[in-house]
Every structure is written in C-alpha cells, then in structure tokens.
C-alpha atoms as a PDB file:
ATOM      1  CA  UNK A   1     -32.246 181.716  66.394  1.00  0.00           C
ATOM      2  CA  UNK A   2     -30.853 179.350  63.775  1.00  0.00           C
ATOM      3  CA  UNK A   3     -32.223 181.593  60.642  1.00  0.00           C
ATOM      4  CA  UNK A   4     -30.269 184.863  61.994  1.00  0.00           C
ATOM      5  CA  UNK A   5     -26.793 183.093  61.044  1.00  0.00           C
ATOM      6  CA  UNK A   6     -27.645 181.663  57.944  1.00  0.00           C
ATOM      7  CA  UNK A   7     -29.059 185.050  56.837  1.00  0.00           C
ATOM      8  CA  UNK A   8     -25.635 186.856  58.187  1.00  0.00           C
ATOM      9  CA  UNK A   9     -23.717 184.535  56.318  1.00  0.00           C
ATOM     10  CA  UNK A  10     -25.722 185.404  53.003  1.00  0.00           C
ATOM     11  CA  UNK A  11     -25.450 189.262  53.501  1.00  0.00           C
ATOM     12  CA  UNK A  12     -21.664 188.649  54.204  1.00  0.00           C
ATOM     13  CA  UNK A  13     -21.122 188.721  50.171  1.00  0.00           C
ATOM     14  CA  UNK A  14     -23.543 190.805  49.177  1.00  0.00           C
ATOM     15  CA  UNK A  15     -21.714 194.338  47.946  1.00  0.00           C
ATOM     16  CA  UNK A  16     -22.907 196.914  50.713  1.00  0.00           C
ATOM     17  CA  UNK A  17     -24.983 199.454  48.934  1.00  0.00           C
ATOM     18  CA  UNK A  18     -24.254 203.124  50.360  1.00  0.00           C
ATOM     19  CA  UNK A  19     -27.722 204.452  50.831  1.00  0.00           C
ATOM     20  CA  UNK A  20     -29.957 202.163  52.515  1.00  0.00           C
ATOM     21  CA  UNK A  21     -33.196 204.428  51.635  1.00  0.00           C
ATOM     22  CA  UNK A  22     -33.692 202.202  48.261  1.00  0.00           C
ATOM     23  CA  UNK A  23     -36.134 204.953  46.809  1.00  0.00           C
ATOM     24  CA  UNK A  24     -34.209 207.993  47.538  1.00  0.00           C
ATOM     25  CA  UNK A  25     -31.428 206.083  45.999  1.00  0.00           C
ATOM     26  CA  UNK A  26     -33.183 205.652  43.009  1.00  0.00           C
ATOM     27  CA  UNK A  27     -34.607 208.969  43.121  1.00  0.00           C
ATOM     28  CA  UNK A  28     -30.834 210.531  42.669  1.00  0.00           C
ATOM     29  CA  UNK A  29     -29.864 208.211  39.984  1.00  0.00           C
ATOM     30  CA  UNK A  30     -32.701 208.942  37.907  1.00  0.00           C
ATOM     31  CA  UNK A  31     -31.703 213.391  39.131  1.00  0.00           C
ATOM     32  CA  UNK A  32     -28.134 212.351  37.695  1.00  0.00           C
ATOM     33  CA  UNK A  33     -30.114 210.804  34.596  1.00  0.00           C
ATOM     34  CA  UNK A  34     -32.379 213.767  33.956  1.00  0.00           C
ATOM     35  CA  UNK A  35     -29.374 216.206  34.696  1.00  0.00           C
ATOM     36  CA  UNK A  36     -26.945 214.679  31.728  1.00  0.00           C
ATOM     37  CA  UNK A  37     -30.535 214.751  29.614  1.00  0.00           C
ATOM     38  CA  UNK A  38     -32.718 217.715  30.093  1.00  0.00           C
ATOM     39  CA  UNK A  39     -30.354 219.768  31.829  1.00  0.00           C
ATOM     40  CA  UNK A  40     -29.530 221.122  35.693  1.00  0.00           C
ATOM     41  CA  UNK A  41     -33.069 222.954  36.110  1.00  0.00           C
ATOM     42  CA  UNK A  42     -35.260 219.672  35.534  1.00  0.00           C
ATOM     43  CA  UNK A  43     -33.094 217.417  37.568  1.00  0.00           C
ATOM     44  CA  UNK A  44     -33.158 219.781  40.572  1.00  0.00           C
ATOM     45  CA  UNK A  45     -36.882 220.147  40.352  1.00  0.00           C
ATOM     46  CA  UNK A  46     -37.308 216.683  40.038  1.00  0.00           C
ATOM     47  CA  UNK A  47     -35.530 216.253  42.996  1.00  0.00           C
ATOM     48  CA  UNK A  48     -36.956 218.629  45.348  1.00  0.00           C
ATOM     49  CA  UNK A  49     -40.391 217.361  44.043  1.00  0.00           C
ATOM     50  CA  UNK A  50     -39.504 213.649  45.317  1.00  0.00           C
ATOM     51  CA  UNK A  51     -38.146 215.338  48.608  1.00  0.00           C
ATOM     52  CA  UNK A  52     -34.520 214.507  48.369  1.00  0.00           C
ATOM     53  CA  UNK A  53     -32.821 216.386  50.909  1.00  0.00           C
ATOM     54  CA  UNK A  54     -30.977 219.617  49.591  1.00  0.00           C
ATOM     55  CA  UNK A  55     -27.198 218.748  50.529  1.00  0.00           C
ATOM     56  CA  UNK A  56     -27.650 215.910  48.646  1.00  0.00           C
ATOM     57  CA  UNK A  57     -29.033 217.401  45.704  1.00  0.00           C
ATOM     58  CA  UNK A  58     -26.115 219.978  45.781  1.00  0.00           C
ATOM     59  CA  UNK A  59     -23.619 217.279  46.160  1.00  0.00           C
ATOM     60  CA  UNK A  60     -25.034 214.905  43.254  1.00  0.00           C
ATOM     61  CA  UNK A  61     -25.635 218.015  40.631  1.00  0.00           C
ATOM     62  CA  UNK A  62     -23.502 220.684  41.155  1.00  0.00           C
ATOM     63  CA  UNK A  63     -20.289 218.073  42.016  1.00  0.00           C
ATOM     64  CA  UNK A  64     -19.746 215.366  40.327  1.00  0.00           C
ATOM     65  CA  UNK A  65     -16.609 214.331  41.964  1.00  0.00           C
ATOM     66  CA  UNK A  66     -18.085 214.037  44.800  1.00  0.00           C
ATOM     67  CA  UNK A  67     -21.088 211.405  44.092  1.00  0.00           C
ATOM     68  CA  UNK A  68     -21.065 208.311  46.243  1.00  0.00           C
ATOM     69  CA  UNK A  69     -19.815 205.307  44.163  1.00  0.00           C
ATOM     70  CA  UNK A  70     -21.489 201.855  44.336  1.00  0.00           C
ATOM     71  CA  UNK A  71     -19.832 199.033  44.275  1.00  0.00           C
ATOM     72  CA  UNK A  72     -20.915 196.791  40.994  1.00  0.00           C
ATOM     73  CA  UNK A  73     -20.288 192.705  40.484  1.00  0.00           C
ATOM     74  CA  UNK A  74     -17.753 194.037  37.804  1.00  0.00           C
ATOM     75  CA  UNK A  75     -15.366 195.270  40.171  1.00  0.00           C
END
C-alpha cells in the first residue's frame, strides 16, 4: 500500500499525545480548568458526570505532581 508509508512518515514528527481518547482528554483538561476556578467539588462532579474513570480523576485533582505532561511545539 503506497499511502501507509507516506502517512507513517507524517506521524513520525508529530509529538505523541499521551491519551489517545481525544474527548476524555479534553474532558480532564477542562476538570483541571474548573478545579483551579470553581474549586475541587465542581471539577470532580464534572468529571464523574462526563464518565472519566475514577483513578484518573484522583490522579488529575487530588495530585498534581502526578498529571501526565504533553509534549508542546515549544519544547
């Protein structure tokens, strides 16, 4: 299949993103949003409402050392 390479090649440079679920990724940045704005209780029902599993909504809220970190262009 001569598009299979071409499309390796391209995702070759691409920073890998740690969670490949797209939406529950975006889910937990907008928990860690809500949590430094309306406090712990909001984020972590926003969280379970969206149906974010609950080891990772311990992880991302109650330790902050121990968020995944994404790689940005920056870097």
């Amino acid at each position: 299949m001569a598009g299979c390479r071409r499309r390796k090649l391209q995702r070759k440079h691409k920073p890998p993103l740690r969670r490949r679920d797209v939406l529950t990724r975006f889910m937990v940045d907008l928990g860690i949003h809500y949590l430094e704005v309306l406090g712990l209780d909001k984020a972590m029902h926003f969280l379970r409402k969206h149906h974010v599993p609950d080891m990772v909504i311990q992880r991302v809220l109650s330790f902050p050392q121990y968020r995944r970190r994404y790689q940005t262009l920056d870097e």
